[in-house]
Every structure is written in structure tokens, then in C-alpha cells.
Protein backbone atom coordinates (compact mmCIF):
# COMPACT_ATOMS: atom_id res chain seq x y z
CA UNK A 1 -26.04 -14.36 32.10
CA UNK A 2 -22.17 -13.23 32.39
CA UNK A 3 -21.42 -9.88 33.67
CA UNK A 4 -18.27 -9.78 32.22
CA UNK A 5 -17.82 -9.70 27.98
CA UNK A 6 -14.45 -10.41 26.30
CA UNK A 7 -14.64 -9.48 22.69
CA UNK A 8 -11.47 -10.40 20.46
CA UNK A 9 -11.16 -7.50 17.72
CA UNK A 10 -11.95 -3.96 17.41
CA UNK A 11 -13.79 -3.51 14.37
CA UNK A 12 -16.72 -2.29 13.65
CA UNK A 13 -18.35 -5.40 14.69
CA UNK A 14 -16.88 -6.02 17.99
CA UNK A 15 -16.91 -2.31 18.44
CA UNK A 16 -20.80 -2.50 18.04
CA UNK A 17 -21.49 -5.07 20.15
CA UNK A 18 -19.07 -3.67 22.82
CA UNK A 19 -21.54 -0.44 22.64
CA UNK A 20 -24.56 -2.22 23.09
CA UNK A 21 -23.18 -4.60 25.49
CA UNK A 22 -21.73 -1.67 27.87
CA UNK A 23 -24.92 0.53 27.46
CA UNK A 24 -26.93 -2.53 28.93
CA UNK A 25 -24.54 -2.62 32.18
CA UNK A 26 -22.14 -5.12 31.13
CA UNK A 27 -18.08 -4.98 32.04
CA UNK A 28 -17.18 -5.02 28.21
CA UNK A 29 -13.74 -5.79 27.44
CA UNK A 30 -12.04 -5.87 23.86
CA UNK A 31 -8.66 -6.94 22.52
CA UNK A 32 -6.79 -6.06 19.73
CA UNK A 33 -4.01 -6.92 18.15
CA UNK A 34 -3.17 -3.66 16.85
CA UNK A 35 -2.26 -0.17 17.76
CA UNK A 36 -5.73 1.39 16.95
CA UNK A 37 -8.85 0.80 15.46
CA UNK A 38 -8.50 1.10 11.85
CA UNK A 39 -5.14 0.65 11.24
CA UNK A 40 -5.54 -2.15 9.09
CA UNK A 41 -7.10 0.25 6.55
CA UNK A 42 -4.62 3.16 6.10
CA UNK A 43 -6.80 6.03 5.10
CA UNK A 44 -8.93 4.60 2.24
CA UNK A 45 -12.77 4.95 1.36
CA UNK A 46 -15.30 2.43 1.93
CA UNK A 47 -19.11 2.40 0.90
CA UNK A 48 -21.66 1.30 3.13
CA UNK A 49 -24.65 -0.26 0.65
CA UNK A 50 -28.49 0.81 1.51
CA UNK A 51 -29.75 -1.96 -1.39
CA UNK A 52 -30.45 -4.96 0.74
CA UNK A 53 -33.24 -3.66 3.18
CA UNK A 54 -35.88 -1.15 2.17
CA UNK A 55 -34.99 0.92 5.88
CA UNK A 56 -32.14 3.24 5.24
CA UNK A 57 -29.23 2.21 7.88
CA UNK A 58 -28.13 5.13 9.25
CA UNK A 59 -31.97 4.88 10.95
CA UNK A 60 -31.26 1.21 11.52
CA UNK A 61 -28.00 2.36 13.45
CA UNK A 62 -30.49 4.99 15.23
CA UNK A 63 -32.55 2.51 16.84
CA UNK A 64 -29.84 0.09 17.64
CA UNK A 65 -28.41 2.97 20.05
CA UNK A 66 -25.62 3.82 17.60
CA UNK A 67 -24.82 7.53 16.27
CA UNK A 68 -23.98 7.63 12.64
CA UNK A 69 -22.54 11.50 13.58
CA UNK A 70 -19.72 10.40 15.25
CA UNK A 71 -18.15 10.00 12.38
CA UNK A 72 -17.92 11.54 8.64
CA UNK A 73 -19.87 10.34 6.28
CA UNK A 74 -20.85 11.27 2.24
CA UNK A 75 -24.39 9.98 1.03
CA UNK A 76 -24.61 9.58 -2.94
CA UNK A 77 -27.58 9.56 -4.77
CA UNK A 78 -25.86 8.91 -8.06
CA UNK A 79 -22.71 7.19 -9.80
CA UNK A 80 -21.11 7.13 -13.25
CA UNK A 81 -21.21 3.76 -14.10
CA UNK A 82 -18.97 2.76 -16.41
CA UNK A 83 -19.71 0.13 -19.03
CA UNK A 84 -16.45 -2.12 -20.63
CA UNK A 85 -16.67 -0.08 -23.84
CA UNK A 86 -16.70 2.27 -21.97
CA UNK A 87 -20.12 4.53 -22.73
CA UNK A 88 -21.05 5.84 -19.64
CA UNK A 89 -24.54 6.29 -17.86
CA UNK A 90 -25.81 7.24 -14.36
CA UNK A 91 -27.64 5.57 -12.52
CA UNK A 92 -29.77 7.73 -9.59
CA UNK A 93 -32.30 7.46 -6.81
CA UNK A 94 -33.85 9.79 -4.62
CA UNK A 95 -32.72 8.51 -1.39
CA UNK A 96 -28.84 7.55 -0.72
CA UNK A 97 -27.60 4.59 -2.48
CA UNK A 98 -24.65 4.53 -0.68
CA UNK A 99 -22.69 6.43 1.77
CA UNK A 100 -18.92 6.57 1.84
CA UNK A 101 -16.87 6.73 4.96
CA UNK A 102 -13.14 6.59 5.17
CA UNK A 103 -10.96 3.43 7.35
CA UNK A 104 -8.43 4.26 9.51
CA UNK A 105 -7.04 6.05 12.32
CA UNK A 106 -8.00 9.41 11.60
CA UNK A 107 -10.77 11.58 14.12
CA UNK A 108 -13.36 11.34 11.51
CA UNK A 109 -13.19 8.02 10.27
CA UNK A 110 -16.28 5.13 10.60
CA UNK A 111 -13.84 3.35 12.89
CA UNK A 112 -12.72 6.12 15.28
CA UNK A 113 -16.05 6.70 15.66
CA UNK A 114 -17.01 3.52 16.50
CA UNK A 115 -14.28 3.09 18.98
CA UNK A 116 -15.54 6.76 20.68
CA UNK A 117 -18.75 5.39 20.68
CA UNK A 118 -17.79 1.83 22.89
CA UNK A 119 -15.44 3.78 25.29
CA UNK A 120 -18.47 6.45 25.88
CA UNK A 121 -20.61 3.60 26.74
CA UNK A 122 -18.30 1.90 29.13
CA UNK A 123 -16.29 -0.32 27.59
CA UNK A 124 -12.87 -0.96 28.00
CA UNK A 125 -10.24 -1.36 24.87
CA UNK A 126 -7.36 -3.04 25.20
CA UNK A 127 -4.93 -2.22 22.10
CA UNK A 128 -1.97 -4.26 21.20
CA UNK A 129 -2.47 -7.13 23.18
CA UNK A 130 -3.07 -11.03 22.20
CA UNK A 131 -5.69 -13.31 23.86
CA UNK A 132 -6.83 -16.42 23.16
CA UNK A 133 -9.92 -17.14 21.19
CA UNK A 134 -11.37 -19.43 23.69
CA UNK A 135 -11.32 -16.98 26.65
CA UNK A 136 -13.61 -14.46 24.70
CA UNK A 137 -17.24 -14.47 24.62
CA UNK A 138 -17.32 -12.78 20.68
CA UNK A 139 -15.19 -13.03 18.00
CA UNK A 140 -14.28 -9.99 15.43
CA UNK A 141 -11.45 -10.70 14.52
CA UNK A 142 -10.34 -9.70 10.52
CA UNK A 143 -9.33 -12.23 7.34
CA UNK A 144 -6.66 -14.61 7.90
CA UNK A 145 -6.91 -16.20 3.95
CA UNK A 146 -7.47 -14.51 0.71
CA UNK A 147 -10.47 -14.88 -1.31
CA UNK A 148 -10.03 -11.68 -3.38
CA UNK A 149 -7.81 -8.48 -2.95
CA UNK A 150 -7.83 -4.79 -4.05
CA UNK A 151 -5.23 -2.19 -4.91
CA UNK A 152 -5.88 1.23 -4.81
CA UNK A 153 -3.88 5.02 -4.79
CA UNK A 154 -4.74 7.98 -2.56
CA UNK A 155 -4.18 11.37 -4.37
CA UNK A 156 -4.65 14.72 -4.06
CA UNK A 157 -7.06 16.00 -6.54
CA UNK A 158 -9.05 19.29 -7.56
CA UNK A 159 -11.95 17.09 -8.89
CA UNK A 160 -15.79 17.76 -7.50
CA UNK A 161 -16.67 15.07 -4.77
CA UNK A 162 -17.64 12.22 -7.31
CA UNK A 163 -17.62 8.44 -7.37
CA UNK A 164 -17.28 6.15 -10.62
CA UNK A 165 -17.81 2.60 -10.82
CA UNK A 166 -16.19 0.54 -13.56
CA UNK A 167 -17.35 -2.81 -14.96
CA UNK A 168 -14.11 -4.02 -17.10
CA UNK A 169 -12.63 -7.68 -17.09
CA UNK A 170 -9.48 -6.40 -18.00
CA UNK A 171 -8.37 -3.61 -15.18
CA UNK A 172 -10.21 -5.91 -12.61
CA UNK A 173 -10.40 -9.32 -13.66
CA UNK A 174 -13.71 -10.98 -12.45
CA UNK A 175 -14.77 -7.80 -10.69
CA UNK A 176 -14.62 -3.97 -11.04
CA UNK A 177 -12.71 -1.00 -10.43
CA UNK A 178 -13.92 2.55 -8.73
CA UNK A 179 -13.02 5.82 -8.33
CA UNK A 180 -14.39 8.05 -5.41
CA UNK A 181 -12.96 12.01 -4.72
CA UNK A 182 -14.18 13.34 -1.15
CA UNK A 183 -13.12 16.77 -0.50
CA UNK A 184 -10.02 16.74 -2.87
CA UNK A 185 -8.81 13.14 -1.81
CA UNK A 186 -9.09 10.54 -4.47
CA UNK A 187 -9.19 6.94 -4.10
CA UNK A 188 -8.17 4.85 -7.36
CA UNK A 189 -9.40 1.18 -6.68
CA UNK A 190 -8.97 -2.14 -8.87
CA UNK A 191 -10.37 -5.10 -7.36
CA UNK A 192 -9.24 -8.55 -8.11
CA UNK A 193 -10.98 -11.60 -7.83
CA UNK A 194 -8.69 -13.88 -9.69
CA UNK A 195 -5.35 -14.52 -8.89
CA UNK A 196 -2.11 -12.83 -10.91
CA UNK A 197 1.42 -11.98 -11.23
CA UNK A 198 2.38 -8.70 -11.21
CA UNK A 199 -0.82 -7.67 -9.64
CA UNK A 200 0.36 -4.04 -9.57
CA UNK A 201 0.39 -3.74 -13.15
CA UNK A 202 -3.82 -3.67 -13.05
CA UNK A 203 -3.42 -0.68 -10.63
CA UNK A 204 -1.60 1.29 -12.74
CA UNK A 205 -3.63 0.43 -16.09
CA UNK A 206 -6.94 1.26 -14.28
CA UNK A 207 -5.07 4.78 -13.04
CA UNK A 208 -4.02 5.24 -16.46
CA UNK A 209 -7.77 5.13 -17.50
CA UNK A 210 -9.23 7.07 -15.13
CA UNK A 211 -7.15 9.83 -16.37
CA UNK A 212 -7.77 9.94 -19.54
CA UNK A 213 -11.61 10.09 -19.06
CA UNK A 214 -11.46 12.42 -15.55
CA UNK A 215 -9.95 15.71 -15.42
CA UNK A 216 -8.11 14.98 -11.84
CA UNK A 217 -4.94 16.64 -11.39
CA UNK A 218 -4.06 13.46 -9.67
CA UNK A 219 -0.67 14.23 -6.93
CA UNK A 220 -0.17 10.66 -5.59
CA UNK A 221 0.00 10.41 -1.63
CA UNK A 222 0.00 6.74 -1.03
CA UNK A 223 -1.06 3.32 -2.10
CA UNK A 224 -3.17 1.05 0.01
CA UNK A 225 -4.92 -2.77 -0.53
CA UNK A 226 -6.45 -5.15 1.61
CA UNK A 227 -7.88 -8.69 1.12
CA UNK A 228 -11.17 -10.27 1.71
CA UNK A 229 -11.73 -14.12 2.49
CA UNK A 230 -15.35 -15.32 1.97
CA UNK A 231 -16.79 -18.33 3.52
CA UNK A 232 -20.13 -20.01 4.77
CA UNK A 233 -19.59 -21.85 8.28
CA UNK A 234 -22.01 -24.05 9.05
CA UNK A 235 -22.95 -22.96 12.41
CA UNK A 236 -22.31 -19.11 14.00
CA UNK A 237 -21.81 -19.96 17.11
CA UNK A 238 -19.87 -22.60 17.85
CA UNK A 239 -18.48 -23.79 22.06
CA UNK A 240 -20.16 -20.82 23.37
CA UNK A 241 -18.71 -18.49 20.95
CA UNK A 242 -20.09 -15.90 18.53
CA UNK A 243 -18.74 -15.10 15.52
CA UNK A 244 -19.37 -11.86 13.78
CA UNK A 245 -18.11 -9.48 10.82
CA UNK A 246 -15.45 -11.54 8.64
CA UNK A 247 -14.50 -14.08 11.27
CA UNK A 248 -18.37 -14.99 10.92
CA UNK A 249 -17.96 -15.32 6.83
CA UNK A 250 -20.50 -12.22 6.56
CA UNK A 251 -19.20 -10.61 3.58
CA UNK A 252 -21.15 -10.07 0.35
CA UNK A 253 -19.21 -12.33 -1.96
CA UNK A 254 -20.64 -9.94 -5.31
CA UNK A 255 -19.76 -6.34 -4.45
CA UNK A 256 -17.02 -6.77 -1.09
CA UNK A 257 -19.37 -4.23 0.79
CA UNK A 258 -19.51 -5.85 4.20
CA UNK A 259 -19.50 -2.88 7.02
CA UNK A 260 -23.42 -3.10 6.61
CA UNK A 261 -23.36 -6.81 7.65
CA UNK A 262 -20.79 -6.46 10.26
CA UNK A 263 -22.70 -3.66 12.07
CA UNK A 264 -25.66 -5.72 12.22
CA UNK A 265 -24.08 -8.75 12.87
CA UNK A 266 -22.16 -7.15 16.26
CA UNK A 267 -25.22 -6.06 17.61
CA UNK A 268 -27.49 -9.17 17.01
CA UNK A 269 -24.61 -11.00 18.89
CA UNK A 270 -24.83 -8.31 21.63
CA UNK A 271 -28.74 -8.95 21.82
CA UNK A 272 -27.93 -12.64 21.89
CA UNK A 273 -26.25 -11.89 25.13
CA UNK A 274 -28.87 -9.64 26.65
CA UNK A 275 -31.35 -12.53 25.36
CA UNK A 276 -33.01 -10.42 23.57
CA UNK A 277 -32.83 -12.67 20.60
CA UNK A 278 -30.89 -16.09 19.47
CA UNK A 279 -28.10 -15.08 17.02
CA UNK A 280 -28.23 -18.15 15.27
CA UNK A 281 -31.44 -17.50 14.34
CA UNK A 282 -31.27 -13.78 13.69
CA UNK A 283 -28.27 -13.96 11.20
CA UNK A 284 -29.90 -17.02 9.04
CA UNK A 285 -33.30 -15.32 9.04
CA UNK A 286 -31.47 -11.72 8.23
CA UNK A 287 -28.23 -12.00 6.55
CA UNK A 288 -27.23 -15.64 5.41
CA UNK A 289 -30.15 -15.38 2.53
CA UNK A 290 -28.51 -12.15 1.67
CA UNK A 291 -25.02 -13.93 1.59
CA UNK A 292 -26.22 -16.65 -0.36
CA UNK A 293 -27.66 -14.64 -3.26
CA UNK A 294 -23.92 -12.64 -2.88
CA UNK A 295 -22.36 -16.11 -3.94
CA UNK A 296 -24.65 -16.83 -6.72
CA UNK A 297 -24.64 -13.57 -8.46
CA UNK A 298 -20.43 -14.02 -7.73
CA UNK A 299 -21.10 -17.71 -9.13
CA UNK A 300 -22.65 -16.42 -12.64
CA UNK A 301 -20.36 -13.31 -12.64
CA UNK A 302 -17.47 -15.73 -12.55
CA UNK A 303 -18.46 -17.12 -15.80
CA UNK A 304 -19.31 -14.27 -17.84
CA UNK A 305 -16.33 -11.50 -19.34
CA UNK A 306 -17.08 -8.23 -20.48
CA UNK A 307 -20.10 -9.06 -22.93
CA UNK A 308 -21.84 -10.76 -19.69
CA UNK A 309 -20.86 -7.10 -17.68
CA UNK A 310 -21.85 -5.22 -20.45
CA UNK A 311 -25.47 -6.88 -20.38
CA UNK A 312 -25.82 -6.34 -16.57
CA UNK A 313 -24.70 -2.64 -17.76
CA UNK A 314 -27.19 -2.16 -20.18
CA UNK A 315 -29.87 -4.07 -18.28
CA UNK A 316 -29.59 -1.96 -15.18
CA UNK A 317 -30.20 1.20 -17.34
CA UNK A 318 -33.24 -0.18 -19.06
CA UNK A 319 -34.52 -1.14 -15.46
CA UNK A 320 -34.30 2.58 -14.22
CA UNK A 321 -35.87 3.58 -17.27
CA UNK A 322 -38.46 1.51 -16.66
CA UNK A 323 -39.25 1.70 -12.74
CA UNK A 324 -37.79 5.61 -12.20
CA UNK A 325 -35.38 4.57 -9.39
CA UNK A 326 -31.51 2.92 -10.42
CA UNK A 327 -31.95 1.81 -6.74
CA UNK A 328 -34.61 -0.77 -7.56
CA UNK A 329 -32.43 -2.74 -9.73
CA UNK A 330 -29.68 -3.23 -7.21
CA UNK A 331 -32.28 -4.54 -4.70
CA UNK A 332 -33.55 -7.36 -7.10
CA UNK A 333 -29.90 -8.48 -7.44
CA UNK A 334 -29.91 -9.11 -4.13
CA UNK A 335 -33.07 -10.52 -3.93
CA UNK A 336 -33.17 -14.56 -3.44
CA UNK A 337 -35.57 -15.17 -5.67
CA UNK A 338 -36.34 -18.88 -7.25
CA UNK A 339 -34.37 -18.91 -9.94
CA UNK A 340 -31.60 -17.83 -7.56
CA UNK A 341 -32.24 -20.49 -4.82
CA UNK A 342 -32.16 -23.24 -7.45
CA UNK A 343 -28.62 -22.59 -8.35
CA UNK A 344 -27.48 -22.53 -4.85
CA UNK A 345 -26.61 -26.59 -4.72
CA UNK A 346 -24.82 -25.56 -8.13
CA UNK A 347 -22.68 -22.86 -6.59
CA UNK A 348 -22.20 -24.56 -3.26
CA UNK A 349 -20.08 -27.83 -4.91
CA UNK A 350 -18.54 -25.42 -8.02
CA UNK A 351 -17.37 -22.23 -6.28
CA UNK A 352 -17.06 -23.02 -2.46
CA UNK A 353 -14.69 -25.66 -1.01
CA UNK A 354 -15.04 -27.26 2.93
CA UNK A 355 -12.52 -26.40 4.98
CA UNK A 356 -11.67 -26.91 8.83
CA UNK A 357 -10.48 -24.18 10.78
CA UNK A 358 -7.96 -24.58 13.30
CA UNK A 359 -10.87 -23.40 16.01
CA UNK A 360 -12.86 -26.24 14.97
CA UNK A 361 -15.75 -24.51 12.99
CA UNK A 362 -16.79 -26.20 9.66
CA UNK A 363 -17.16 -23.47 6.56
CA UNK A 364 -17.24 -23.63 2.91
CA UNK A 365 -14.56 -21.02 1.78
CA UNK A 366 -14.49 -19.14 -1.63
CA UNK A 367 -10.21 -20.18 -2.98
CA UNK A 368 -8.81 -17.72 -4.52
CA UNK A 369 -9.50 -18.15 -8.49
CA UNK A 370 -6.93 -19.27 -10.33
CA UNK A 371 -5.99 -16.44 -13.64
CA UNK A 372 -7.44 -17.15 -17.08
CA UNK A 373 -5.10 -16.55 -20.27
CA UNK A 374 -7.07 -13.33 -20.92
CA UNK A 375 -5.50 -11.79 -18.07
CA UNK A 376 -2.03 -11.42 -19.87
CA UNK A 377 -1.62 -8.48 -21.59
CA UNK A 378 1.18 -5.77 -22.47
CA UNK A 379 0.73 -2.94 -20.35
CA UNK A 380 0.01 0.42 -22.21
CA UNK A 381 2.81 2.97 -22.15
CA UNK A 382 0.44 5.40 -19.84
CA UNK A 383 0.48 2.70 -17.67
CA UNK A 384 4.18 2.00 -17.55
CA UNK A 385 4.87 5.86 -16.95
CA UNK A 386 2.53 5.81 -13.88
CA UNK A 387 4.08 3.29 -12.38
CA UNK A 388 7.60 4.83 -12.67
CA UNK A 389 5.90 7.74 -11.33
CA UNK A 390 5.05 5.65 -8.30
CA UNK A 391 8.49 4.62 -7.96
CA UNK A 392 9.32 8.06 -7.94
CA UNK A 393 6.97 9.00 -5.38
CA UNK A 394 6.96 5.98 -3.20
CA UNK A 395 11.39 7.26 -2.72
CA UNK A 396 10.90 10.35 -1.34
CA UNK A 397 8.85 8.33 1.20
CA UNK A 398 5.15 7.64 0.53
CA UNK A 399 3.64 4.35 2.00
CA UNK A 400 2.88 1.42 0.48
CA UNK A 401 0.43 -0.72 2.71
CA UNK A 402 -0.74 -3.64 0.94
CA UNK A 403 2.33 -4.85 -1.47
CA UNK A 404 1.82 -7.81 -4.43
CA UNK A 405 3.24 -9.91 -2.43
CA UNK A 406 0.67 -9.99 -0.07
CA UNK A 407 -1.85 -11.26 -2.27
């Protein structure tokens, strides 16, 4: 057993490994490419899922040695869910069906936090600087291709603490959009999983909605994006390596939320090393089956426009009806049931295409969807004045993180 761990990335996967890692009496050293931990994210809200394991995480985190109070956190319970017609309903539990955290660089964000926790615990961080793959024991690092990418704006806002989650094939083609307010900051969010020109334009359109259904007093601050690449690999490990987070492909290919799996994923792989388990193992047994019903339900959602979202809609409101708990129906989606496993040889030739990496490893990677003629459309004139508003806004110097061209 080495005494000495080199982990490439500072996320919240090599971050959580580093913890565990340095708490068991390792030298634990991590490179990253950037200035900070979080940078890549600029500010914006994230949602960590509690639908794919009946224990709530923040006690999973607990046990695995990590503090969920080093950094800020806002636990829902309920959502407006917005149908394509849009009616609207709520769906509710009586736990926390999600918690949202902020990304960036900021004291109280998930990744600051994080980073607090690893240097507490002895590890070292080494910011800005490049090593080579091969001369670390884990790798963390973030997406290299895109698979899917979001656009969102950060505003100030006088709106209650609230988040919104829209199923409509037109603002976010193949996906959704959302809209979360924590303590007056708003985050305005289309996702897209099929390519398109001009992808700005379904930014401002879904802004453009959002304020003619919310009263928010929106005062734009910034806009922000990021991409996510989804992928299989056949093997996580691979020469003596262990891959975790996104460079592991552990992303749920449905919703995007992947903090869950990257958190668990860092500290199996730090357990791994302690022999405390085989990570191989412990991610097919825990999260691949997870993964794979992510691709299937991303497989049939592919195929199906806003009729097919407003059935899952409907459906999901009849299910809390039925069973008392909105939470219930978002843990059979990602339940790999029969039906589900029989389509996986379907999805696995339709949706996913093998690829070599230049390390070596072997995956079957989601390409980016190509657009469908639905997706051209004449933006409304609400939309056109919000983005001259932008223009506006963006010239007397707010920042623009994730531009069209990067997707």
C-alpha cells in the first residue's frame, strides 16, 4: 500500500477522496489545473438528488467522515413543476427531495467546502499546476467533450426562495429548464440536449417565460453554462488508475445531477486504497445500475416531444395521489426494473457510440444529438428585448462564462 496519493483534479470527487485518504494517514496530494476549486462553475446553483437510495445523503456524507456544514446548503421538500401547456402542479414529500448548493469560489459554496474539508485533514492542494495522468494514483479530472450543455442567468430578485422545474421541448429541446431563487439570487437555466445554432436564443425565450408566470423583479448579474459529456467505460480502473466523478462517466444521463455520484464515487476509490473495498466492484454493484437506468429513461425521453413530457407530467401527479409521497415516483424512475433492463442492448447500439480515449480506456460515449426541424422557431418579441437587455448589461461589464460557441 502507497503512502503517498496523487490525485489529478479538485472536485468534489478528488476532493473527497483526498479527505478520506489524508484522515487515514496518507501524504495526499492534488493537482489542478485551475486557480481554485470551483472556478469552473462561476457562482451558479446545483441540486444534489436524494431519489436514488432510500438513506438521505447528507447522513451518507456523515458516516463517510464528511461534514455537510461546511458548506451552505437549501433542502426542498417541494417544486412547481411545470407541465408543456403549462398547468402547473407540485409535487411534495416529507423529507428533502433535493438540496441546492451553489459552485464556485465563494466561502459558502459545496466546493469551498470541500476543499476546507481535504486541507483540514491533511492534504495538500496544488492549484494551477499540470501533471500527467499517469503519475497520479486517481483521476477527477472534469469533461473534455460535450454530450449536452446548459445556459443559465444569475439575477437579483425579490422573489421567496423557490425552485421551478419546466418540462417543455421547445425552451429546452430534449430536456428541461429550471428556475431556483436562494436568498434573492435567481438562477434561470435551459438545458440542451440536442445540438443548435444560436443556442442563446433558448435562454432568452425560457427567461422570457419565467417572467411572465413569476413575479421576479429580475436585475441581471451574469450569465453562466457548462457542458456535460456522458459515457460508459468499460472498466474503472484501468493501469493502476481510478477514475471517478466525470472522468469515470458517472453522470446521470436523465436529469445531469451528478455531485451525488461523484461524492460517492471519490470515496469508494479512497476505500479502494485503504482496501477497505475493490472499487470496481463497489461502483458496478452501487452506481453503474443507477447509470444505466439514467441512459434508458434518456433513451425513451429522446424519442418522445412534449405529449410524451406531458404524460410523465401527468403520470407523476397521479402517482403522488396515489402513494402520498411525489418522492416515490422519482425513485421508480430510477429503478432498473425488467422492463428497463430489456431495453438496455437497445439503448447501448442506438444512443451510445465506442470510443477510445487517448489514455487508453474503452467507453461508450453519449454524441451530442444532432437538432430536429422542430427546433426552429421565430423568437417571441419578449424574448428579443431580453436579449438586447443582455447586451446592455453584459457592456457595462457583466460576465459571460459559458458563450454559444462553446457548445
Amino acid at each position: 500500500m502507497k503512502d503517498r496519493i496523487d490525485i489529478l483534479g479538485a472536485g468534489l470527487s478528488g476532493l473527497a477522496a483526498a479527505t478520506i485518504l489524508a484522515k487515514a494517514g496518507k501524504e495526499v496530494h492534488v493537482h489542478e489545473i485551475r486557480k481554485d476549486s470551483g472556478a469552473r462553475f462561476d457562482g451558479d446553483f446545483q441540486g444534489i438528488e436524494n431519489w436514488t437510495s432510500e438513506i438521505d445523503f447528507f447522513d451518507e456524507m456523515k458516516s463517510w467522515g464528511l461534514d455537510p456544514d461546511e458548506f451552505k446548503s437549501n433542502a426542498f421538500d417541494v417544486i412547481d413543476l411545470i407541465h408543456p401547456d403549462d398547468v402547473i402542479t407540485n409535487p411534495v414529500t416529507n423529507g428533502t427531495a433535493f438540496r441546492v448548493v451553489e459552485r464556485g469560489t465563494d466561502e459558502h459554496c459545496i466546493d469551498q467546502g470541500f476543499k476546507r474539508m481535504a486541507i483540514s485533514a491533511g492534504a495538500k492542494i496544488h492549484y494551477e499546476t499540470r501533471v500527467k495522468p499517469e503519475d497520479c494514483d486517481i483521476i477527477a479530472a472534469g469533461p473534455k467533450d460535450s454530450s449536452a450543455i446548459a445556459f443559465g442567468e444569475i439575477f437579483h430578485t425579490d422573489h421567496p426562495n423557490h425552485v421551478s422545474f419546466q418540462l417543455n421541448d421547445k425552451l429546452a429541446p430534449g430536456a428541461y429548464s429550471y428556475l431556483i431563487i436562494i436568498d434573492g439570487i435567481g438562477l434561470i437555466c435551459t438545458c440542451l440536449w440536442r445540438k443548435q445554432k444560436k443556442s442563446g436564443r433558448y435562454l432568452n425565450e425560457t427567461i422570457a417565460w419565467y417572467e411572465s408566470h413569476y413575479e421576479l423583479n429580475r436585475v441581471p448579474i451574469k450569465r453562466v453554462g457548462g457542458k456535460g459529456d456522458f459515457c460508459l467505460p468499460q472498466k474503472y480502473t484501468h493501469e493502476n488508475k481510478i477514475y471517478v466523478g466525470e472522468a469515470g462517466g458517472l453522470q446521470d444521463f436523465m436529469w445531469g445531477f451528478g455531485m451525488r455520484y461523484a461524492i460517492t464515487s471519490g470515496v469508494f476509490a479512497a476505500q479502494s486504497i485503504l482496501d477497505e473495498c475493490d472499487y470496481e466492484t463497489e461502483v458496478r454493484k452501487r452506481l453503474v445500475p443507477l447509470i444505466k437506468t439514467s441512459a434508458i429513461n434518456r433513451f425513451l425521453m429522446n424519442r418522445v416531444g412534449d405529449r410524451g413530457f406531458k404524460f410523465v407530467a401527468n403520470y407523476w401527479m397521479r402517482d403522488q395521489r396515489k402513494k402520498g409521497d411525489g418522492l416515490r415516483f422519482m425513485k421508480w424512475v430510477y429503478q432498473p426494473g425488467i422492463f428497463r433492463k430489456s431495453l438496455w442492448p437497445i439503448v447501448k447500439i442506438s444512443m451510445l457510440r465506442k470510443k477510445k480515449l487517448d489514455d487508453g480506456r474503452i467507453v461508450h460515449r453519449m454524441p451530442f444529438r444532432e437538432s430536429l426541424r422542430r427546433d426552429y422557431w421565430e423568437p417571441s418579441d419578449k424574448a428579443l428585448d431580453i436579449g438586447e437587455q443582455w447586451d446592455t448589461v453584459r457592456k457595462t461589464g457583466a460576465s459571460l462564462s459559458f458563450s454559444e460557441s462553446d457548445s
